[in-house]
C-alpha atoms as a PDB file:
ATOM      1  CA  UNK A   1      81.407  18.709 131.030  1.00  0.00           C
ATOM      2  CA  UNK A   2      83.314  21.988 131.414  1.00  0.00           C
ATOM      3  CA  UNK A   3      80.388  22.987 134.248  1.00  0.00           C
ATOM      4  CA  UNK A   4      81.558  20.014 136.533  1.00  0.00           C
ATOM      5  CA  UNK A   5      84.831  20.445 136.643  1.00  0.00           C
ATOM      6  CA  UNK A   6      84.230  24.460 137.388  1.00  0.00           C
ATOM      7  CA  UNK A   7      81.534  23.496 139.682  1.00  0.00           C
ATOM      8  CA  UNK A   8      84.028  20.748 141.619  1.00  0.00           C
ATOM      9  CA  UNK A   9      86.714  23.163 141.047  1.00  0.00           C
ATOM     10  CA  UNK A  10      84.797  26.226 143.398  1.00  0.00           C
ATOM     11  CA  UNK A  11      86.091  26.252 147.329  1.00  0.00           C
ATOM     12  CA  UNK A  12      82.690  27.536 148.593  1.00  0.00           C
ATOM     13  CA  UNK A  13      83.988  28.022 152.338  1.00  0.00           C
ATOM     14  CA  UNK A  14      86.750  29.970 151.273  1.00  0.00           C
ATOM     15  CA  UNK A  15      84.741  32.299 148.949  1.00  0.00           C
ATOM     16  CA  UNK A  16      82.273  32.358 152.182  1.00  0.00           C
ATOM     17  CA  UNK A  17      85.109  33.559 154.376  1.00  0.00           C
ATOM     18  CA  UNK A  18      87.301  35.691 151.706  1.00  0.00           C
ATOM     19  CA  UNK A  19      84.757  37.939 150.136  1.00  0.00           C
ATOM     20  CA  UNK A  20      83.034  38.540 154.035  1.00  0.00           C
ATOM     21  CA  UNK A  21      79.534  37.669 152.683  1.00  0.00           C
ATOM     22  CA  UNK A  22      76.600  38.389 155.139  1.00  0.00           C
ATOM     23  CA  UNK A  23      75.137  35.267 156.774  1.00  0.00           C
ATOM     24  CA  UNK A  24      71.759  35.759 155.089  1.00  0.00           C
ATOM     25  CA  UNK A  25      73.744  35.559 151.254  1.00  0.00           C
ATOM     26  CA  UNK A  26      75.612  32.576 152.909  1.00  0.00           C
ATOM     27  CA  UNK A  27      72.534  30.543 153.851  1.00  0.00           C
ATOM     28  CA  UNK A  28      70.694  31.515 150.142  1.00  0.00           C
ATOM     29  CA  UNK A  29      73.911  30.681 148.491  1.00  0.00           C
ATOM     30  CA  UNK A  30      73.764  26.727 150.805  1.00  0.00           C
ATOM     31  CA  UNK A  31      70.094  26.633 150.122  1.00  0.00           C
ATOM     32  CA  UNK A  32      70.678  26.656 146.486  1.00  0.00           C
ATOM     33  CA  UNK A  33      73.659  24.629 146.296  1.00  0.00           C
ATOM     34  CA  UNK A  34      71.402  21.867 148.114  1.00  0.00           C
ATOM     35  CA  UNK A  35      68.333  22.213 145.950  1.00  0.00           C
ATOM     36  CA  UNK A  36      70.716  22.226 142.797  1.00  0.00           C
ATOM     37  CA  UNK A  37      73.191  19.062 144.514  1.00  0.00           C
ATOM     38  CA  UNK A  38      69.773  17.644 145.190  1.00  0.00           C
ATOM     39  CA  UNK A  39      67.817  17.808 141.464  1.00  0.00           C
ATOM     40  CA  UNK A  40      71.520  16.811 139.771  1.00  0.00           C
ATOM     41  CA  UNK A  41      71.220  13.782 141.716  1.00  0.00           C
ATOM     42  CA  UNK A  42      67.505  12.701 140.891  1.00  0.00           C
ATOM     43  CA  UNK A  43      68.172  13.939 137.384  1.00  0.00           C
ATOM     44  CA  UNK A  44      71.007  11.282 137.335  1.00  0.00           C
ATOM     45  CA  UNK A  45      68.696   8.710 138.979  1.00  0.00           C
ATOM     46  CA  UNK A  46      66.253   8.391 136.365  1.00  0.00           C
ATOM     47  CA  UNK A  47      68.523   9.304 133.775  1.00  0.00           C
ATOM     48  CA  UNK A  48      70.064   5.798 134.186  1.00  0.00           C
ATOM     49  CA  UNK A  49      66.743   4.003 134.171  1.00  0.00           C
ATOM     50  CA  UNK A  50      65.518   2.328 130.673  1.00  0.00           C
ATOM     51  CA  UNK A  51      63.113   3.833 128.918  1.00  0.00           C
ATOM     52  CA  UNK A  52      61.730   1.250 126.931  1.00  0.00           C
ATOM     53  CA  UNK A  53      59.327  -1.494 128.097  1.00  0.00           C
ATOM     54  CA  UNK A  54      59.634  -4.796 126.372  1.00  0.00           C
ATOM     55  CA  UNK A  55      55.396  -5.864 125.937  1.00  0.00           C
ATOM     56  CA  UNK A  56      56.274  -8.979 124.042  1.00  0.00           C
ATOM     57  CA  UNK A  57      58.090 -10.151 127.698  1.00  0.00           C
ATOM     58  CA  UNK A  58      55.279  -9.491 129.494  1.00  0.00           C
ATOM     59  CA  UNK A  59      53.121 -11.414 127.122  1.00  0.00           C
ATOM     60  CA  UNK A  60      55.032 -14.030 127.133  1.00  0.00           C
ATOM     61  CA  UNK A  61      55.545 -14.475 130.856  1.00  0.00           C
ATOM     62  CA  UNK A  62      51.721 -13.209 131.677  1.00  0.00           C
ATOM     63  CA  UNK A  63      48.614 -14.877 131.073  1.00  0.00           C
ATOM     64  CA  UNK A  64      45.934 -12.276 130.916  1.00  0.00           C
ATOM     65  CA  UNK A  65      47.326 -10.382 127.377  1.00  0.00           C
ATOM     66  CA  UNK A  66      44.906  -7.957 128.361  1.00  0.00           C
ATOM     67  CA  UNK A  67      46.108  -6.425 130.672  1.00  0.00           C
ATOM     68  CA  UNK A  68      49.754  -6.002 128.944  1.00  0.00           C
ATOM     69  CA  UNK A  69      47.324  -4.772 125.237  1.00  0.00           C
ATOM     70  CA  UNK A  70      45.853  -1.960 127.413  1.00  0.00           C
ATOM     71  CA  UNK A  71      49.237  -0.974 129.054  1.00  0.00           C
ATOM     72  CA  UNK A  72      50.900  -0.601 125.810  1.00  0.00           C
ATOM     73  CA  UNK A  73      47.762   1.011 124.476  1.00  0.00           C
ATOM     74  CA  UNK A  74      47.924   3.503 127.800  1.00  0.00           C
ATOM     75  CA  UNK A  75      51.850   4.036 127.213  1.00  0.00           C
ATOM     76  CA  UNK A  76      51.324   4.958 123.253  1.00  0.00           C
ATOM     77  CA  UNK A  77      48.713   7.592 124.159  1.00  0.00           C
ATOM     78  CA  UNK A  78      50.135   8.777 127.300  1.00  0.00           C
ATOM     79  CA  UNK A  79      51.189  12.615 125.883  1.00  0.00           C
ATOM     80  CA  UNK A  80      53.226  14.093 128.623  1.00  0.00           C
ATOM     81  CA  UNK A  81      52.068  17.286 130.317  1.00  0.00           C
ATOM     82  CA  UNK A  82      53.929  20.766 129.873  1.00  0.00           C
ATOM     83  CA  UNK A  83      54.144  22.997 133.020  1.00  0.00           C
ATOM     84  CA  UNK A  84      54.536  26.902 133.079  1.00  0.00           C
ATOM     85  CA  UNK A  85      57.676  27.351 134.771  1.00  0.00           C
ATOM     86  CA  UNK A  86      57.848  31.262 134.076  1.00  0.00           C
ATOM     87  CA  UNK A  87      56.549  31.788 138.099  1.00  0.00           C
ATOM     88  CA  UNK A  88      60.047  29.729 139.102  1.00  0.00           C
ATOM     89  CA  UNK A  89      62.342  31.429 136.320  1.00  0.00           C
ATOM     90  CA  UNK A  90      61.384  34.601 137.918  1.00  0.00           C
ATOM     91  CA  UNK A  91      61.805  33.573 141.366  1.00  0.00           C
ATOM     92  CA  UNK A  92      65.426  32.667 139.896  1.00  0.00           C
ATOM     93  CA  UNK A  93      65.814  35.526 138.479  1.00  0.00           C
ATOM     94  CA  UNK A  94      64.799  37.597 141.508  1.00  0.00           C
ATOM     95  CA  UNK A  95      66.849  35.961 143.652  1.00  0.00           C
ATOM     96  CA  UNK A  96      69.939  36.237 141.216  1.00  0.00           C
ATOM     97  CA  UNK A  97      69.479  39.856 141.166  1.00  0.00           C
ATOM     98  CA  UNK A  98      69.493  40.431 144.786  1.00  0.00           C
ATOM     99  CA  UNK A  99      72.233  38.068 144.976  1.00  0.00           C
ATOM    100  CA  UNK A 100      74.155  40.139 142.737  1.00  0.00           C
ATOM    101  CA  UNK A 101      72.846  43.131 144.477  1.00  0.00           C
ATOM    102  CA  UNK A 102      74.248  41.681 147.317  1.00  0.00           C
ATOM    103  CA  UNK A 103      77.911  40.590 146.078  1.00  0.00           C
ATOM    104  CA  UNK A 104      77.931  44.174 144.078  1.00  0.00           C
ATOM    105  CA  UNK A 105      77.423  45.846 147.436  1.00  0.00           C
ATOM    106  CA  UNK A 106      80.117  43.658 149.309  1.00  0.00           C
ATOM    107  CA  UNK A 107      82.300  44.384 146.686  1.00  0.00           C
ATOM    108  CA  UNK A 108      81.924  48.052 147.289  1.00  0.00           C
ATOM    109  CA  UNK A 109      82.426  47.504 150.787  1.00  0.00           C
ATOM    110  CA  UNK A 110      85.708  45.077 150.745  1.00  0.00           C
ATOM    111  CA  UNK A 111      87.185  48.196 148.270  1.00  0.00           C
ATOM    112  CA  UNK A 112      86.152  50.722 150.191  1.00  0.00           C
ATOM    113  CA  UNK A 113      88.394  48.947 153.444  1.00  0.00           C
ATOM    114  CA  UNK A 114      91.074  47.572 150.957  1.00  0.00           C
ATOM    115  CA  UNK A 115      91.583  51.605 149.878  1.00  0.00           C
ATOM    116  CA  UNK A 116      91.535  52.523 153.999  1.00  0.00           C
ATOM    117  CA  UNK A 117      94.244  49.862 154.481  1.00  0.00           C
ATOM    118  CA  UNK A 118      96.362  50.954 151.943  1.00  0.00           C
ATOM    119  CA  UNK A 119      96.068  54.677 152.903  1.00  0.00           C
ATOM    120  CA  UNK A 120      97.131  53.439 156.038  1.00  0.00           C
ATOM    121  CA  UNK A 121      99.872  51.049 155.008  1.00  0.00           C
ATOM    122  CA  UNK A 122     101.258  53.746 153.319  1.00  0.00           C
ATOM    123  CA  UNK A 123     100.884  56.069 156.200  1.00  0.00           C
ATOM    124  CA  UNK A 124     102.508  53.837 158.333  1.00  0.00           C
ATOM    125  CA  UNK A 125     105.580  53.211 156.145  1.00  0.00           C
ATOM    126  CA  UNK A 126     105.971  57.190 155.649  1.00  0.00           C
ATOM    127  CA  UNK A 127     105.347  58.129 159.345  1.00  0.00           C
ATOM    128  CA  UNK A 128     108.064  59.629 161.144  1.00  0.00           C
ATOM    129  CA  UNK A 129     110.064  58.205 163.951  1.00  0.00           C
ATOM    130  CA  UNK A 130     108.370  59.758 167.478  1.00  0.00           C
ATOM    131  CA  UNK A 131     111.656  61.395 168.212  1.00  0.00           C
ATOM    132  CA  UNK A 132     111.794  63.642 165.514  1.00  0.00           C
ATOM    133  CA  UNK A 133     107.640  64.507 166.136  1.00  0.00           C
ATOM    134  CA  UNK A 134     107.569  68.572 167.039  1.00  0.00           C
ATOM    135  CA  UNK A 135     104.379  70.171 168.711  1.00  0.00           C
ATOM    136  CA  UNK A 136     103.346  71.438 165.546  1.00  0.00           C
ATOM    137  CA  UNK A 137     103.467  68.143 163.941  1.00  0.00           C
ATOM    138  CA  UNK A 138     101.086  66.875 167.087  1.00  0.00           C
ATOM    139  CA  UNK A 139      98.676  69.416 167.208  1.00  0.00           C
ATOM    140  CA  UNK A 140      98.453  69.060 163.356  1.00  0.00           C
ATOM    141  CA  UNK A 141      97.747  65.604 163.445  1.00  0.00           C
ATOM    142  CA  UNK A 142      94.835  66.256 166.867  1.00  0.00           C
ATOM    143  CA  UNK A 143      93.798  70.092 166.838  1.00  0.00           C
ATOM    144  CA  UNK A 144      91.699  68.752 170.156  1.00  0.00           C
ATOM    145  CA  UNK A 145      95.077  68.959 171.980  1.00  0.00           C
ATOM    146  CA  UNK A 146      95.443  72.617 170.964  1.00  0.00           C
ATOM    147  CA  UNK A 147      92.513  73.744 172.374  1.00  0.00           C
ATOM    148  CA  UNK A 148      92.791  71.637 175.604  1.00  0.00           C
ATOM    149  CA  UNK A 149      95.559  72.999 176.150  1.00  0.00           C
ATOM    150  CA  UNK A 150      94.619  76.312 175.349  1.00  0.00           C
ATOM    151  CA  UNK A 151      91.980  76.211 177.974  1.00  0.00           C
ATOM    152  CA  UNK A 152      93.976  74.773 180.570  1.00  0.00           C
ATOM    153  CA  UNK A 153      96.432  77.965 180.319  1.00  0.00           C
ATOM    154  CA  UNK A 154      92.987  80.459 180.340  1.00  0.00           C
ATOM    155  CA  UNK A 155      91.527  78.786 183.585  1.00  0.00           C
ATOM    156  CA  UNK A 156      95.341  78.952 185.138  1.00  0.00           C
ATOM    157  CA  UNK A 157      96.669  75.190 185.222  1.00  0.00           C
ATOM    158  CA  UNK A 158      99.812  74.373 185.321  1.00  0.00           C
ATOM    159  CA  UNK A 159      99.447  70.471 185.476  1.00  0.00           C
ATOM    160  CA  UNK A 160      98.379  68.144 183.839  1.00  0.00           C
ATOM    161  CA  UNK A 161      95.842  65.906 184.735  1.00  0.00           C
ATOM    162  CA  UNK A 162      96.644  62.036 185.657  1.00  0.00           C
ATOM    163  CA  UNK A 163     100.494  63.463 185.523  1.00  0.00           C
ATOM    164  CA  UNK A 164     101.561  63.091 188.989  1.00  0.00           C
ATOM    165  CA  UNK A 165     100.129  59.328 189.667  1.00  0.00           C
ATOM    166  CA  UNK A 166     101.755  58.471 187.107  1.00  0.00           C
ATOM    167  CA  UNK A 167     105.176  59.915 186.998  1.00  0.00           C
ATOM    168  CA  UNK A 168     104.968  61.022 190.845  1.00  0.00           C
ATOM    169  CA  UNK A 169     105.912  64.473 191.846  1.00  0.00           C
ATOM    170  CA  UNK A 170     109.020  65.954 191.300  1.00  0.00           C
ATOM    171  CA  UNK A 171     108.741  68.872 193.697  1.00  0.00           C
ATOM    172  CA  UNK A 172     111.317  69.093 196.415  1.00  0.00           C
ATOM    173  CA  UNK A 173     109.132  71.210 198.856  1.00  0.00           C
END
Protein backbone atom coordinates (compact mmCIF):
# COMPACT_ATOMS: atom_id res chain seq x y z
CA UNK A 1 0.00 0.00 0.00
CA UNK A 2 2.93 2.24 0.97
CA UNK A 3 4.22 1.72 -2.99
CA UNK A 4 0.99 3.54 -4.30
CA UNK A 5 0.92 6.28 -2.45
CA UNK A 6 4.93 6.85 -3.20
CA UNK A 7 4.28 5.90 -6.68
CA UNK A 8 1.09 8.60 -6.93
CA UNK A 9 3.10 10.77 -4.77
CA UNK A 10 6.29 11.09 -7.64
CA UNK A 11 5.93 14.43 -10.06
CA UNK A 12 7.65 12.66 -13.01
CA UNK A 13 7.75 15.96 -15.26
CA UNK A 14 9.30 17.83 -12.68
CA UNK A 15 12.02 15.22 -11.86
CA UNK A 16 12.29 15.16 -15.92
CA UNK A 17 12.94 18.88 -15.97
CA UNK A 18 14.85 19.39 -12.43
CA UNK A 19 17.53 16.78 -12.53
CA UNK A 20 18.19 17.79 -16.67
CA UNK A 21 17.93 14.08 -17.67
CA UNK A 22 18.96 13.29 -21.34
CA UNK A 23 16.02 12.61 -23.67
CA UNK A 24 17.10 9.01 -24.27
CA UNK A 25 16.79 8.31 -20.01
CA UNK A 26 13.48 10.32 -20.40
CA UNK A 27 11.90 8.11 -23.07
CA UNK A 28 13.32 4.62 -21.10
CA UNK A 29 12.09 6.09 -17.92
CA UNK A 30 8.10 6.73 -20.07
CA UNK A 31 8.59 3.39 -21.68
CA UNK A 32 8.71 1.73 -18.39
CA UNK A 33 6.26 3.68 -16.59
CA UNK A 34 3.79 2.53 -19.52
CA UNK A 35 4.70 -1.13 -19.56
CA UNK A 36 4.51 -1.08 -15.61
CA UNK A 37 0.93 1.42 -15.70
CA UNK A 38 0.01 -1.12 -18.32
CA UNK A 39 0.66 -4.84 -16.45
CA UNK A 40 -0.81 -3.03 -12.96
CA UNK A 41 -3.85 -2.59 -14.86
CA UNK A 42 -4.31 -6.20 -16.42
CA UNK A 43 -3.02 -7.53 -13.13
CA UNK A 44 -6.07 -5.71 -11.56
CA UNK A 45 -8.34 -6.97 -14.37
CA UNK A 46 -8.15 -10.50 -13.71
CA UNK A 47 -7.47 -10.07 -10.24
CA UNK A 48 -11.18 -9.14 -9.84
CA UNK A 49 -12.45 -12.06 -11.86
CA UNK A 50 -13.74 -15.34 -9.84
CA UNK A 51 -11.81 -18.05 -9.75
CA UNK A 52 -14.05 -20.71 -9.08
CA UNK A 53 -16.45 -22.36 -11.57
CA UNK A 54 -19.67 -23.63 -10.16
CA UNK A 55 -20.06 -27.42 -12.34
CA UNK A 56 -23.17 -28.30 -10.45
CA UNK A 57 -24.79 -24.89 -12.40
CA UNK A 58 -23.80 -25.97 -15.47
CA UNK A 59 -25.25 -29.37 -14.91
CA UNK A 60 -28.12 -28.24 -13.93
CA UNK A 61 -28.83 -25.72 -16.66
CA UNK A 62 -27.04 -28.09 -19.50
CA UNK A 63 -28.18 -31.17 -20.92
CA UNK A 64 -25.20 -33.00 -22.23
CA UNK A 65 -23.37 -33.68 -18.46
CA UNK A 66 -20.65 -34.66 -20.56
CA UNK A 67 -19.44 -32.12 -21.65
CA UNK A 68 -19.49 -30.16 -18.09
CA UNK A 69 -17.72 -34.08 -16.46
CA UNK A 70 -14.83 -33.55 -18.94
CA UNK A 71 -14.45 -29.75 -18.23
CA UNK A 72 -14.18 -30.27 -14.62
CA UNK A 73 -12.04 -33.30 -15.30
CA UNK A 74 -9.77 -30.85 -17.77
CA UNK A 75 -9.81 -27.99 -14.96
CA UNK A 76 -8.63 -30.59 -12.03
CA UNK A 77 -5.67 -31.73 -14.16
CA UNK A 78 -4.87 -28.58 -15.81
CA UNK A 79 -1.18 -27.99 -13.85
CA UNK A 80 -0.16 -24.54 -14.80
CA UNK A 81 3.08 -23.98 -16.69
CA UNK A 82 6.26 -22.23 -15.07
CA UNK A 83 8.27 -19.88 -17.38
CA UNK A 84 12.06 -18.94 -17.00
CA UNK A 85 11.95 -15.38 -16.51
CA UNK A 86 15.82 -15.06 -15.65
CA UNK A 87 16.33 -13.66 -19.64
CA UNK A 88 13.72 -10.60 -18.50
CA UNK A 89 15.19 -10.14 -14.82
CA UNK A 90 18.38 -9.49 -16.52
CA UNK A 91 17.14 -7.29 -19.11
CA UNK A 92 15.76 -5.40 -15.85
CA UNK A 93 18.60 -5.49 -14.33
CA UNK A 94 20.65 -4.21 -17.27
CA UNK A 95 18.61 -1.57 -17.89
CA UNK A 96 18.54 -0.50 -14.09
CA UNK A 97 22.18 -0.34 -14.14
CA UNK A 98 22.57 1.88 -17.03
CA UNK A 99 19.81 3.81 -15.70
CA UNK A 100 21.68 4.34 -12.66
CA UNK A 101 24.74 4.77 -14.68
CA UNK A 102 22.96 7.33 -16.23
CA UNK A 103 21.38 9.36 -13.13
CA UNK A 104 25.02 8.75 -11.33
CA UNK A 105 26.58 10.56 -14.26
CA UNK A 106 23.92 13.47 -14.30
CA UNK A 107 24.43 13.78 -10.87
CA UNK A 108 28.08 14.39 -11.39
CA UNK A 109 27.29 16.76 -13.95
CA UNK A 110 24.40 18.98 -12.12
CA UNK A 111 27.38 19.18 -9.10
CA UNK A 112 29.93 19.87 -11.13
CA UNK A 113 27.68 23.29 -12.53
CA UNK A 114 26.04 23.75 -9.02
CA UNK A 115 30.00 24.14 -7.65
CA UNK A 116 30.71 26.65 -10.96
CA UNK A 117 27.64 28.69 -9.90
CA UNK A 118 28.53 29.05 -6.55
CA UNK A 119 32.20 29.95 -7.31
CA UNK A 120 30.66 32.44 -9.29
CA UNK A 121 27.94 33.66 -6.97
CA UNK A 122 30.47 34.18 -4.65
CA UNK A 123 32.68 35.92 -7.09
CA UNK A 124 30.12 38.13 -7.97
CA UNK A 125 29.15 39.19 -4.43
CA UNK A 126 33.04 39.82 -3.61
CA UNK A 127 33.88 41.63 -6.91
CA UNK A 128 34.86 45.08 -6.70
CA UNK A 129 33.01 48.10 -7.87
CA UNK A 130 34.63 49.05 -11.64
CA UNK A 131 35.71 52.35 -10.22
CA UNK A 132 38.04 51.21 -7.85
CA UNK A 133 39.49 48.41 -10.75
CA UNK A 134 43.47 49.49 -11.32
CA UNK A 135 45.45 48.18 -14.46
CA UNK A 136 47.01 45.69 -12.44
CA UNK A 137 43.82 44.35 -11.24
CA UNK A 138 42.78 44.11 -15.24
CA UNK A 139 45.64 42.64 -16.62
CA UNK A 140 45.52 40.15 -13.66
CA UNK A 141 42.21 39.12 -14.31
CA UNK A 142 43.12 38.91 -18.76
CA UNK A 143 47.07 38.65 -19.15
CA UNK A 144 45.90 38.72 -23.13
CA UNK A 145 45.50 42.51 -22.61
CA UNK A 146 49.11 42.76 -21.40
CA UNK A 147 50.60 41.42 -24.20
CA UNK A 148 48.31 43.22 -26.75
CA UNK A 149 49.21 45.95 -25.50
CA UNK A 150 52.66 45.23 -25.24
CA UNK A 151 52.83 44.66 -28.92
CA UNK A 152 50.98 47.55 -29.92
CA UNK A 153 53.77 49.84 -28.12
CA UNK A 154 56.76 47.49 -30.03
CA UNK A 155 55.17 47.98 -33.59
CA UNK A 156 54.67 51.95 -32.61
CA UNK A 157 50.76 52.48 -32.08
CA UNK A 158 49.47 54.92 -30.36
CA UNK A 159 45.66 54.13 -30.89
CA UNK A 160 43.61 51.96 -30.31
CA UNK A 161 41.74 50.13 -32.63
CA UNK A 162 37.75 50.72 -33.10
CA UNK A 163 38.58 53.92 -30.66
CA UNK A 164 37.88 56.75 -32.86
CA UNK A 165 34.35 55.43 -34.43
CA UNK A 166 33.39 55.10 -31.45
CA UNK A 167 34.30 57.98 -29.29
CA UNK A 168 35.23 60.23 -32.47
CA UNK A 169 38.44 62.09 -32.55
CA UNK A 170 39.46 64.47 -30.21
CA UNK A 171 42.27 66.10 -32.17
CA UNK A 172 41.96 69.78 -32.85
CA UNK A 173 44.26 69.79 -36.00
Amino acid sequence: MAQKAAAVAVDFSRIYTSLGLGKETIASLQAFRKRHLEAQRISNAVSTQPTTVDFAHYRSVLKNKAIVDEAEKLLNDFKPTTYDVSAHIKAIETFEVKAIAKAQETEEKIDIELKQLHETLANIENARPFEQLTTEDVAKAHPRIVEVVETMLKKGKWTVPGYKEKFGDLNVM
